[in-house]
N, C-alpha and C. Protein backbone atom coordinates (compact mmCIF):
# COMPACT_ATOMS: atom_id res chain seq x y z
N UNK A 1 32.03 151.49 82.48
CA UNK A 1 31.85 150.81 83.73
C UNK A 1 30.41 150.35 83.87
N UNK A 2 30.39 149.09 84.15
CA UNK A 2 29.15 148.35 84.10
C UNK A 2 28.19 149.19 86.17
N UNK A 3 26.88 149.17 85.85
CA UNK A 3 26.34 149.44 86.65
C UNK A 3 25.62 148.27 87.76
N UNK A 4 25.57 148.40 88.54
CA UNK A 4 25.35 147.19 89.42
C UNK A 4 24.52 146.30 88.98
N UNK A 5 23.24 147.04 88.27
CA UNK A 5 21.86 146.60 87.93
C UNK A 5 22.40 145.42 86.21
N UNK A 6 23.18 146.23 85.71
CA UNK A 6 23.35 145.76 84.60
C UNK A 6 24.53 144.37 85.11
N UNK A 7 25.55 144.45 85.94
CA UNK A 7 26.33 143.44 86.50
C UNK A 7 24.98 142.19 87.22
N UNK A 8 24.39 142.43 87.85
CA UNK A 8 23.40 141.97 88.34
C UNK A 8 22.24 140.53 86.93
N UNK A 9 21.87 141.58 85.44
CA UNK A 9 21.55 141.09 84.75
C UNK A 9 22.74 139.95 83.98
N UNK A 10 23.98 140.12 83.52
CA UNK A 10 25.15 139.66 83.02
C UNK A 10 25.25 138.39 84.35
N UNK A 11 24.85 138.40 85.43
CA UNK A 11 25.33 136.93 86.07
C UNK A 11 23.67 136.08 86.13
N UNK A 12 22.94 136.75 86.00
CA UNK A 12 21.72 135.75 85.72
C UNK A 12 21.76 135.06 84.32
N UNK A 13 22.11 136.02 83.01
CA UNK A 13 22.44 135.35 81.91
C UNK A 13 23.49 134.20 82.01
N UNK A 14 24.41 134.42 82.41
CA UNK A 14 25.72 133.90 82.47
C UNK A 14 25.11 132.46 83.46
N UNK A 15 24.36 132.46 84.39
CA UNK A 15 23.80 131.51 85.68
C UNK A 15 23.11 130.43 84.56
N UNK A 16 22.59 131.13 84.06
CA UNK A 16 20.74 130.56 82.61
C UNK A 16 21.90 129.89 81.46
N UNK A 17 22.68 130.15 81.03
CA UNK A 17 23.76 129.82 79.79
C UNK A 17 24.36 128.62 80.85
N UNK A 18 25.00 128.59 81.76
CA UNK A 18 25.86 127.54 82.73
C UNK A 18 25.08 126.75 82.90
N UNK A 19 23.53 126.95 82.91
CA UNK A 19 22.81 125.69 83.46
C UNK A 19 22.71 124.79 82.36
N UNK A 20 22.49 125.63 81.04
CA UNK A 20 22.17 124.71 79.86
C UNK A 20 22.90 123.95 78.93
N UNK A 21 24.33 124.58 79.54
CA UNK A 21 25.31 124.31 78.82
C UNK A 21 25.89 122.83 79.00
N UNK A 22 26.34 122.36 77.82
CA UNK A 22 27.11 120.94 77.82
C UNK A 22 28.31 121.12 78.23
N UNK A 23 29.34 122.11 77.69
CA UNK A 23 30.72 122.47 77.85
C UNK A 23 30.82 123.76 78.31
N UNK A 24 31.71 124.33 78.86
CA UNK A 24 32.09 125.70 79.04
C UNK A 24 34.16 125.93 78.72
N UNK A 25 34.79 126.45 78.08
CA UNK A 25 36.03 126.47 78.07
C UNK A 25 36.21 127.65 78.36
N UNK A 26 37.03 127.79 79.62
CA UNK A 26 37.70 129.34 79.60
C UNK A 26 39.16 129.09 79.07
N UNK A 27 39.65 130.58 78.57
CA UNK A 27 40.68 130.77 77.79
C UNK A 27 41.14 132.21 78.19
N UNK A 28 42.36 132.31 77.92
CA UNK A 28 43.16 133.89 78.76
C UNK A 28 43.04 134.87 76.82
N UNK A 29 42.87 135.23 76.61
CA UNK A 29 43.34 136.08 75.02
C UNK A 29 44.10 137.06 75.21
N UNK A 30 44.73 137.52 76.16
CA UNK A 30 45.70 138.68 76.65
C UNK A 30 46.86 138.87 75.41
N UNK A 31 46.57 139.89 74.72
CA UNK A 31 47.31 140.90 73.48
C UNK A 31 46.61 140.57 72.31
N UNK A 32 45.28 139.44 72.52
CA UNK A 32 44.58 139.52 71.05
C UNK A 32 43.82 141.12 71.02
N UNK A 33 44.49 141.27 69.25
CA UNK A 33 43.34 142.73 68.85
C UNK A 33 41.99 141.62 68.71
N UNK A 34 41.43 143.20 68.60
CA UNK A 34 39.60 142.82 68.52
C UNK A 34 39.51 141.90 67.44
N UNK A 35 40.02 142.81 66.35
CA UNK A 35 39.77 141.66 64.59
C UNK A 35 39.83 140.80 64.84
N UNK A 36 41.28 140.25 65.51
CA UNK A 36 41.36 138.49 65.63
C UNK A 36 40.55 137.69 66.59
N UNK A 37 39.82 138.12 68.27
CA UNK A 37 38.86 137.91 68.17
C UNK A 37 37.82 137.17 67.69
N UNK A 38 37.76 138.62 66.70
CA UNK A 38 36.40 138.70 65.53
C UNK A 38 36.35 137.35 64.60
N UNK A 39 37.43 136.95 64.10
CA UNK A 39 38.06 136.27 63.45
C UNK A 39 37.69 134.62 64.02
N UNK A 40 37.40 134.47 65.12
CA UNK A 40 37.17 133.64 66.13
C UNK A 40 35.93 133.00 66.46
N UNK A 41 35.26 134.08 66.44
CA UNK A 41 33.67 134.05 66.75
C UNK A 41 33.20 133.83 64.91
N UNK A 42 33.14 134.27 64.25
CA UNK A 42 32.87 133.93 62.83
C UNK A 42 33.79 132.36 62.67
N UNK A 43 34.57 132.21 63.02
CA UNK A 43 34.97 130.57 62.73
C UNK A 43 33.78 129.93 63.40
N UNK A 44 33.66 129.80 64.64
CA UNK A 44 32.51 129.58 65.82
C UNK A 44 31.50 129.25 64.97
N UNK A 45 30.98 130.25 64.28
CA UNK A 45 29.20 130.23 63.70
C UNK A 45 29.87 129.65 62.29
N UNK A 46 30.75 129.52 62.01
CA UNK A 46 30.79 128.89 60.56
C UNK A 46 31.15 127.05 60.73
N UNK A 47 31.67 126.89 61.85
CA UNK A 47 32.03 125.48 62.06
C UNK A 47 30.84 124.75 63.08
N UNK A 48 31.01 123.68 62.66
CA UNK A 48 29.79 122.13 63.80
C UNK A 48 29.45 122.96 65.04
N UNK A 49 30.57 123.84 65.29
CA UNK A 49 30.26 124.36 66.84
C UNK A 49 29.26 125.33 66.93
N UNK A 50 28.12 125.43 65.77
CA UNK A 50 27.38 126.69 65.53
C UNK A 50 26.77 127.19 66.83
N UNK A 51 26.21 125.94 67.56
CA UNK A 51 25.65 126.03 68.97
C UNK A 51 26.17 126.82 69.90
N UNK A 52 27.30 127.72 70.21
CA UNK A 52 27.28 127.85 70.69
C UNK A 52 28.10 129.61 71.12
N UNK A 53 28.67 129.89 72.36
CA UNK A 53 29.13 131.53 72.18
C UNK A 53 30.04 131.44 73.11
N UNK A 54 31.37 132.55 71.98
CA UNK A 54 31.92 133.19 72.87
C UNK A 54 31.62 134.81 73.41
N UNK A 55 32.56 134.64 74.48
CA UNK A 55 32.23 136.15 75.08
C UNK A 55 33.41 136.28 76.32
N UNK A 56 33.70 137.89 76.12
CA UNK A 56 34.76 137.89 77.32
C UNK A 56 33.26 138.88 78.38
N UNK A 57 34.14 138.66 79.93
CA UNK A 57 33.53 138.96 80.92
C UNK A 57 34.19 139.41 82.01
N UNK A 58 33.78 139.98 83.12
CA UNK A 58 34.81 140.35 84.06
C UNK A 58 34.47 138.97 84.90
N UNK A 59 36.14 138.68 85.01
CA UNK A 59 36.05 137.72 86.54
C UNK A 59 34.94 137.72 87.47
N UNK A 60 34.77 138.50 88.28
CA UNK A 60 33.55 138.69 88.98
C UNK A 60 32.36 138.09 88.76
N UNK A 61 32.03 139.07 88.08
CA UNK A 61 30.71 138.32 87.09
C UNK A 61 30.68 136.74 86.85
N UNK A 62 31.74 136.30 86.74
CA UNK A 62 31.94 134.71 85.95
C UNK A 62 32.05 134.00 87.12
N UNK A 63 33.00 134.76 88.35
CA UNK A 63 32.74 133.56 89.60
C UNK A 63 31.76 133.71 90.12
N UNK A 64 30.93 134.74 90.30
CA UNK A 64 29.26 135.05 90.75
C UNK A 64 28.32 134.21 90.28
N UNK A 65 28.47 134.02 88.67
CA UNK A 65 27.40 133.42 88.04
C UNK A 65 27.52 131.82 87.66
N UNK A 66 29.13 131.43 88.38
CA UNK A 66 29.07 130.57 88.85
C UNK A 66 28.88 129.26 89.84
N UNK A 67 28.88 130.50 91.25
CA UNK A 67 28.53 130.10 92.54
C UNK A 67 26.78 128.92 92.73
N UNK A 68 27.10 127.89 92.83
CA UNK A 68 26.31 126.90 93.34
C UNK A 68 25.35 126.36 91.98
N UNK A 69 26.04 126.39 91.04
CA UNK A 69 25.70 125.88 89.88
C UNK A 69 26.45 124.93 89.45
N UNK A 70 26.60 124.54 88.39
CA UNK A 70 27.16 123.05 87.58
C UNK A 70 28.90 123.25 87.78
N UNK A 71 29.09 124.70 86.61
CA UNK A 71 30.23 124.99 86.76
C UNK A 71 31.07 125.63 87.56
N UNK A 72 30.63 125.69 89.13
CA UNK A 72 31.39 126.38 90.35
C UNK A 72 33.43 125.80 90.17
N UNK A 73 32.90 124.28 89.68
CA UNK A 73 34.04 123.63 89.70
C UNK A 73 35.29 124.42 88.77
N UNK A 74 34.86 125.84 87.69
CA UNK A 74 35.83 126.70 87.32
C UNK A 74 35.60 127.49 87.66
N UNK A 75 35.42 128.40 89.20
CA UNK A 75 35.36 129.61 89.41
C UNK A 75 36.79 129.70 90.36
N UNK A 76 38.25 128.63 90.12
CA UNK A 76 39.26 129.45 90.57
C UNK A 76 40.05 129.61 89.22
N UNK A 77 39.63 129.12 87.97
CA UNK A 77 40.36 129.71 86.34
C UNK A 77 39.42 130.90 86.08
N UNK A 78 39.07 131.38 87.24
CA UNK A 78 38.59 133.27 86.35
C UNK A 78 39.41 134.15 86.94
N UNK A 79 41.03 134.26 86.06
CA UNK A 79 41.52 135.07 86.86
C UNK A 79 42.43 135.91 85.32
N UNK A 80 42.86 137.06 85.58
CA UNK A 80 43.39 137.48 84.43
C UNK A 80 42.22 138.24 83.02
N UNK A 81 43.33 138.00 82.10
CA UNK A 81 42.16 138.12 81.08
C UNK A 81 41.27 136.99 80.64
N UNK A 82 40.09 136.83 81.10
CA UNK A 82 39.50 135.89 80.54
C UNK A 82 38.12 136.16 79.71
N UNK A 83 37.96 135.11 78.77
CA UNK A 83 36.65 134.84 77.93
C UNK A 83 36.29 133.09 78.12
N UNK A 84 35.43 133.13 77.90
CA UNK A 84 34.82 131.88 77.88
C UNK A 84 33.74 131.30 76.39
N UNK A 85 33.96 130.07 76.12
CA UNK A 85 33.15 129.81 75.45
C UNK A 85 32.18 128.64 75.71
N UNK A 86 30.73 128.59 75.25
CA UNK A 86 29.93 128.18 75.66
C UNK A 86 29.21 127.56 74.64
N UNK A 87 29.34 125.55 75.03
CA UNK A 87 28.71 125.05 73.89
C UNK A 87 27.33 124.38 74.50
N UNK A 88 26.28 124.76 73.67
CA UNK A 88 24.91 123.82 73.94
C UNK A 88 25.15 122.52 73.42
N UNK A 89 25.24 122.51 72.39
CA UNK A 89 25.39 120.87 71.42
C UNK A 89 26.79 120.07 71.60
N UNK A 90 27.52 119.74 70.73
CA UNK A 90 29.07 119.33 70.53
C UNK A 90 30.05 119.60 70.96
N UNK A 91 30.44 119.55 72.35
CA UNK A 91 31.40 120.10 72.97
C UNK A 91 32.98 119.36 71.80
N UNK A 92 33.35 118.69 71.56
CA UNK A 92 34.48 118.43 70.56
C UNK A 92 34.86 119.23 69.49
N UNK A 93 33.27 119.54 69.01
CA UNK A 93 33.40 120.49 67.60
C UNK A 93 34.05 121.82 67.87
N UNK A 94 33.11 122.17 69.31
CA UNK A 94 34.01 123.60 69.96
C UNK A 94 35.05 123.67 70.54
N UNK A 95 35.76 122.54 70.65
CA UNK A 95 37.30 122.48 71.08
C UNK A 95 38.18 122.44 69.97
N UNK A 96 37.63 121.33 68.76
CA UNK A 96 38.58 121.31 67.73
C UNK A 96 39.07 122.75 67.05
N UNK A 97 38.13 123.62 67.39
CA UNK A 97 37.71 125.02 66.96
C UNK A 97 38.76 126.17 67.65
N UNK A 98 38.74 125.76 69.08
CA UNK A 98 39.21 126.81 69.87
C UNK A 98 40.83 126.18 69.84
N UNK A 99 41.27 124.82 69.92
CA UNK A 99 42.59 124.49 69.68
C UNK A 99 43.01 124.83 68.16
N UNK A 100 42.28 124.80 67.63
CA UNK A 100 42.63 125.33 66.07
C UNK A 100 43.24 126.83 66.27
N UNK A 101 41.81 127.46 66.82
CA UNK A 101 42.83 129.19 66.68
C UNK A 101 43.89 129.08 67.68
N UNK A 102 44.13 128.36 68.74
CA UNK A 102 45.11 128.66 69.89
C UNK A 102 46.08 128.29 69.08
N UNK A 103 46.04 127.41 68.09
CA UNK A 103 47.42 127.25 67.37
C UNK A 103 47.89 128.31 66.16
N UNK A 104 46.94 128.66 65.89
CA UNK A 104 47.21 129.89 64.80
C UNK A 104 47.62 131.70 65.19
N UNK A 105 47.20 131.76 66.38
CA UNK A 105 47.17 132.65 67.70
C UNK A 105 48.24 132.35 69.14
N UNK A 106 49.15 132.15 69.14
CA UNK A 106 50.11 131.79 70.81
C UNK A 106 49.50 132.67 71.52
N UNK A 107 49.00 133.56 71.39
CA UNK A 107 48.45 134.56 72.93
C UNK A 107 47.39 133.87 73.13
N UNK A 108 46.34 133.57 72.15
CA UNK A 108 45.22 132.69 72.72
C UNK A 108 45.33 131.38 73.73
N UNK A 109 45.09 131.14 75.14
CA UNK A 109 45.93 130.05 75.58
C UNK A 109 44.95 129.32 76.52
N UNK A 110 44.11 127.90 75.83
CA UNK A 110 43.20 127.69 76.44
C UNK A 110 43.43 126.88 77.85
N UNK A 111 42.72 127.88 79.09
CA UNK A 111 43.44 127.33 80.38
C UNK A 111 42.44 125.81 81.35
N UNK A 112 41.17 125.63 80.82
CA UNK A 112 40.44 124.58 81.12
C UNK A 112 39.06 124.58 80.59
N UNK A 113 38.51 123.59 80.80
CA UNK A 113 36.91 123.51 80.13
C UNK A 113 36.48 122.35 81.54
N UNK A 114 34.92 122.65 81.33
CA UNK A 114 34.09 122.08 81.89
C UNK A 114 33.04 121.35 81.45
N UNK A 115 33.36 119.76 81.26
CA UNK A 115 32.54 119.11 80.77
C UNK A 115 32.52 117.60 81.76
N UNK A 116 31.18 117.18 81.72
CA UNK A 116 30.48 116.15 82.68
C UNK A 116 30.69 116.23 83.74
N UNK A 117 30.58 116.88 84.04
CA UNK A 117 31.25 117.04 85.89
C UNK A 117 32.51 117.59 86.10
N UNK A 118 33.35 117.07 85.26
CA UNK A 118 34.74 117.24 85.38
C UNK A 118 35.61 118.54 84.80
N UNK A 119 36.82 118.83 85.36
CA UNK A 119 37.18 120.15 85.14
C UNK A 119 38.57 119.41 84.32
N UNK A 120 38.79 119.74 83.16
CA UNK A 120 39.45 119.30 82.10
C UNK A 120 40.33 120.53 82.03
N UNK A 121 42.11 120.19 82.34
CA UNK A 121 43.00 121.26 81.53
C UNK A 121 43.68 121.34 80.15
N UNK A 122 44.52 122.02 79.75
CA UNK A 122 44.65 122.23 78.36
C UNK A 122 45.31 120.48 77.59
N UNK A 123 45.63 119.83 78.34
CA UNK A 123 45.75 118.62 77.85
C UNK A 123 44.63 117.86 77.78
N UNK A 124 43.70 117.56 78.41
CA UNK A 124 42.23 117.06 78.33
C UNK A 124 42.23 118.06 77.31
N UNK A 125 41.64 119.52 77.07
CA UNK A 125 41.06 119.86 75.63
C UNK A 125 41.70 119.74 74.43
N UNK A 126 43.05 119.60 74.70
CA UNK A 126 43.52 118.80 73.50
C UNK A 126 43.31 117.60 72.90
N UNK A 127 42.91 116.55 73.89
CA UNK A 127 42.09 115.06 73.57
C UNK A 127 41.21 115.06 73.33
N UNK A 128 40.02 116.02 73.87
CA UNK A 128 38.58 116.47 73.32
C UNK A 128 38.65 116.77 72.23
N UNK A 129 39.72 117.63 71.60
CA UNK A 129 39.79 118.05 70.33
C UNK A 129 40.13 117.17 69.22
N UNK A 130 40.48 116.08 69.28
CA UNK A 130 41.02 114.95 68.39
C UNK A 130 40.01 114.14 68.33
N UNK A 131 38.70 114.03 69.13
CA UNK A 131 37.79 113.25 69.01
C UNK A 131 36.76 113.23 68.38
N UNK A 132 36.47 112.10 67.22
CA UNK A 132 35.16 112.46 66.33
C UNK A 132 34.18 113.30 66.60
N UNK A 133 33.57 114.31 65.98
CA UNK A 133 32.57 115.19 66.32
C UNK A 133 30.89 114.46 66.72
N UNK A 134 30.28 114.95 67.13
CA UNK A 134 29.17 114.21 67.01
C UNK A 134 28.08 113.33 66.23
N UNK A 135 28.50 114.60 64.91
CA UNK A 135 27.98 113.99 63.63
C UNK A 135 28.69 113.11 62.94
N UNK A 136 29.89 112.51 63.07
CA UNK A 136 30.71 112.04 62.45
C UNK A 136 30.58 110.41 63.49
N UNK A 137 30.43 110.47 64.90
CA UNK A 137 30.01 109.46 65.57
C UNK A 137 28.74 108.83 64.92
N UNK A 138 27.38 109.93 64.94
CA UNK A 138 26.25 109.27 64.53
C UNK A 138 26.93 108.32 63.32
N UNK A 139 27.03 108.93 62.15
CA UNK A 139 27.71 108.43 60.56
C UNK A 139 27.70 106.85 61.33
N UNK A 140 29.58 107.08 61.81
CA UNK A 140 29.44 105.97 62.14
C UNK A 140 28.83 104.52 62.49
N UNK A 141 27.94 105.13 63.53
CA UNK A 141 26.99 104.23 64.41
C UNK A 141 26.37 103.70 63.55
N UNK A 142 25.56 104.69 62.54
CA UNK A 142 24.69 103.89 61.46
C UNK A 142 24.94 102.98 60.68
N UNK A 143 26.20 103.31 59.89
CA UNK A 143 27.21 102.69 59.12
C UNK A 143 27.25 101.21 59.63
N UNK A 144 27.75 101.01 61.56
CA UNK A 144 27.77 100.04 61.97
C UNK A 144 26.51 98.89 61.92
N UNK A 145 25.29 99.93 62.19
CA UNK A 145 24.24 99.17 62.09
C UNK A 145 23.29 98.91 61.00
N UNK A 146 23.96 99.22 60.08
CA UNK A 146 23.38 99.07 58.44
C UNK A 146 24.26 97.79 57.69
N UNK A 147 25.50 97.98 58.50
CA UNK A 147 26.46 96.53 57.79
C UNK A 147 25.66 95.02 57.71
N UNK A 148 25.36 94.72 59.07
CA UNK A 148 24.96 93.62 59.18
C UNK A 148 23.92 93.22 58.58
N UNK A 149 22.73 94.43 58.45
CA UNK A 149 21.70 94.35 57.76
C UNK A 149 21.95 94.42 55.92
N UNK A 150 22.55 94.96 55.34
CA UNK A 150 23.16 94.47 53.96
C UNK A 150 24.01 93.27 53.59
N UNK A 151 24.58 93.21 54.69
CA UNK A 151 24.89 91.72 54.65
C UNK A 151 24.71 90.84 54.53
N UNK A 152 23.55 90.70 55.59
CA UNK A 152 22.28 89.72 55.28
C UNK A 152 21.39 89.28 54.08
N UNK A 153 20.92 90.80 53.89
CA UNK A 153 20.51 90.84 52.46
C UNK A 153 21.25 90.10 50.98
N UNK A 154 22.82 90.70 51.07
CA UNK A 154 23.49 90.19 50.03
C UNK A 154 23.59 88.70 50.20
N UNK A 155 23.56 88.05 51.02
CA UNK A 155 23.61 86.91 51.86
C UNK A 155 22.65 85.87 51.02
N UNK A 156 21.05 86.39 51.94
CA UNK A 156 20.15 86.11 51.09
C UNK A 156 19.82 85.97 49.29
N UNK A 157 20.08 87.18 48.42
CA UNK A 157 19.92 87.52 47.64
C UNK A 157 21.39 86.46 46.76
N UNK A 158 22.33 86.09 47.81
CA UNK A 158 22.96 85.67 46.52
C UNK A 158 22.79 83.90 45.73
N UNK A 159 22.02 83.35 46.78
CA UNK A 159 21.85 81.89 45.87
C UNK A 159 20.61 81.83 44.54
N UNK A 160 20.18 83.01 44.47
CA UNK A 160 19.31 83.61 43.62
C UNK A 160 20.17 84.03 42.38
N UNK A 161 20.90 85.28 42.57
CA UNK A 161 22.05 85.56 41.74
C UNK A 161 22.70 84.38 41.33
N UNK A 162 23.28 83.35 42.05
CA UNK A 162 24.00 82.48 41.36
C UNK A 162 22.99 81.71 40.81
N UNK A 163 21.95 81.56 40.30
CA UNK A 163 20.90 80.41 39.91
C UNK A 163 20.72 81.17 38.18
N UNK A 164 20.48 82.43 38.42
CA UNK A 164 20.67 83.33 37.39
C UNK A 164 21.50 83.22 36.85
N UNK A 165 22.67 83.44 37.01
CA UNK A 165 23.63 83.09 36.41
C UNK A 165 24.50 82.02 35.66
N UNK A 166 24.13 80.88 36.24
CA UNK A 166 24.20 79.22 35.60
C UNK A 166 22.86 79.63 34.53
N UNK A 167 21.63 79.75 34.82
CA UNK A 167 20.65 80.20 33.64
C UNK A 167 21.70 80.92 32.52
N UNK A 168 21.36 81.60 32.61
CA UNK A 168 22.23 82.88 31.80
C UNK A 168 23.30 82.02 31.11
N UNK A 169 23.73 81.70 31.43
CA UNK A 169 25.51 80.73 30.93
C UNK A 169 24.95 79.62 30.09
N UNK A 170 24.21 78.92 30.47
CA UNK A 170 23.38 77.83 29.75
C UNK A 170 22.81 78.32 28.78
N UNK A 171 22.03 79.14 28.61
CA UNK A 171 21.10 80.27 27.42
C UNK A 171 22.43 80.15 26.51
N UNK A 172 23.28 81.11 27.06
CA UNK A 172 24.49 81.39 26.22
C UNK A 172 25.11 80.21 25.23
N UNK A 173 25.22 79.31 26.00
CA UNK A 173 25.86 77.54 25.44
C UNK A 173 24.83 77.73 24.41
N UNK A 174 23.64 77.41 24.88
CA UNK A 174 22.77 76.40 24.24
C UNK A 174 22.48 77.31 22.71
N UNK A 175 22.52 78.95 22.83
CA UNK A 175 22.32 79.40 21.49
C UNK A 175 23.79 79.48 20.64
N UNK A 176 24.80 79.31 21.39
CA UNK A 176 26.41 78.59 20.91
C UNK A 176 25.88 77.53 20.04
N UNK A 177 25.53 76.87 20.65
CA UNK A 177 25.24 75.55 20.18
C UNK A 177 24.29 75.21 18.60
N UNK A 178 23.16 76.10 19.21
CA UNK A 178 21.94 76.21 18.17
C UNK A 178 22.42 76.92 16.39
N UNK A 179 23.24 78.00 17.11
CA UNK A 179 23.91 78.77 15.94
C UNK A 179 24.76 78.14 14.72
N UNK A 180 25.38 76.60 15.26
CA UNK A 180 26.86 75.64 14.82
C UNK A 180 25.75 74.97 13.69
């Protein structure tokens, strides 16, 4: 049994983590053993979602340390068994993550997340979860903005290449020729 002083420290952490946080997903785990869990949090630090933590908590604590902060907007999903996870960086990476085990796990059952303002249920984190990760956006972006610029280049570079090449072909003839 947690002591007031120590309940007291657990909602200032929990207040300091909510403020900084990009995403927050709560989730019910009611009949997960610990191992699997365990099993959970090591996916966590091994996948894009390194940024970030889970942790279970008492209700209390979670609607306390939610009161008049970002995420008040989930302090009526703290009910039951709950844990929460908490991403600084890539909120997608940590969904693709947590819908991954909810599918490998049926007791795991993710009940909403909190991202941009908005309070997202298990169908929103299922769409979060299908969406390019962050690093896979950047890729992209670059990709996009490197096309045009090689393009150009090849663009440039090719009435050069073809000038070379009539050279080259002519050389070829002309020592055809020289050889007869």
């Amino acid at each position: 049994m947690l002591t007031r002083k120590e309940k007291e420290e657990q909602i200032d952490e929990l207040r300091e983590k909510f403020g900084r946080a990009t995403s927050v997903f709560v989730a019910d785990y009611r009949g997960i053993p610990v191992k699997k869990l365990e099993k959970l949090r090591v996916g966590l630090r091994k996948s894009q979602a390194a940024s970030c933590e889970f942790r279970v908590a008492k209700n209390s604590v979670l609607k306390r340390a939610s009161e008049g902060g970002p995420m008040e907007g989930l302090k009526g999903h703290f009910k039951g068994t709950t844990s929460v996870a908490i991403s600084f960086g890539d909120p997608a990476a940590l969904a693709k993550t947590l819908v991954d085990y909810a599918k490998e796990n049926e007791q795991f059952q993710l009940r909403s997340a909190f991202l941009d303002g908005e309070v997202l249920d298990a169908a929103g984190i299922s769409k979060l979860a299908t969406l390019p990760s962050l690093d896979e956006l950047r890729g992209k972006l670059i990709g996009l903005l490197q096309a045009p610029a090689s393009k150009l280049a090849r663009l440039l570079n090719e009435p050069g290449a073809q000038l070379a090449r009539v050279m080259a072909a002519k050389g070829t003839v002309e020592s055809a020729e020289s050889a007869e």
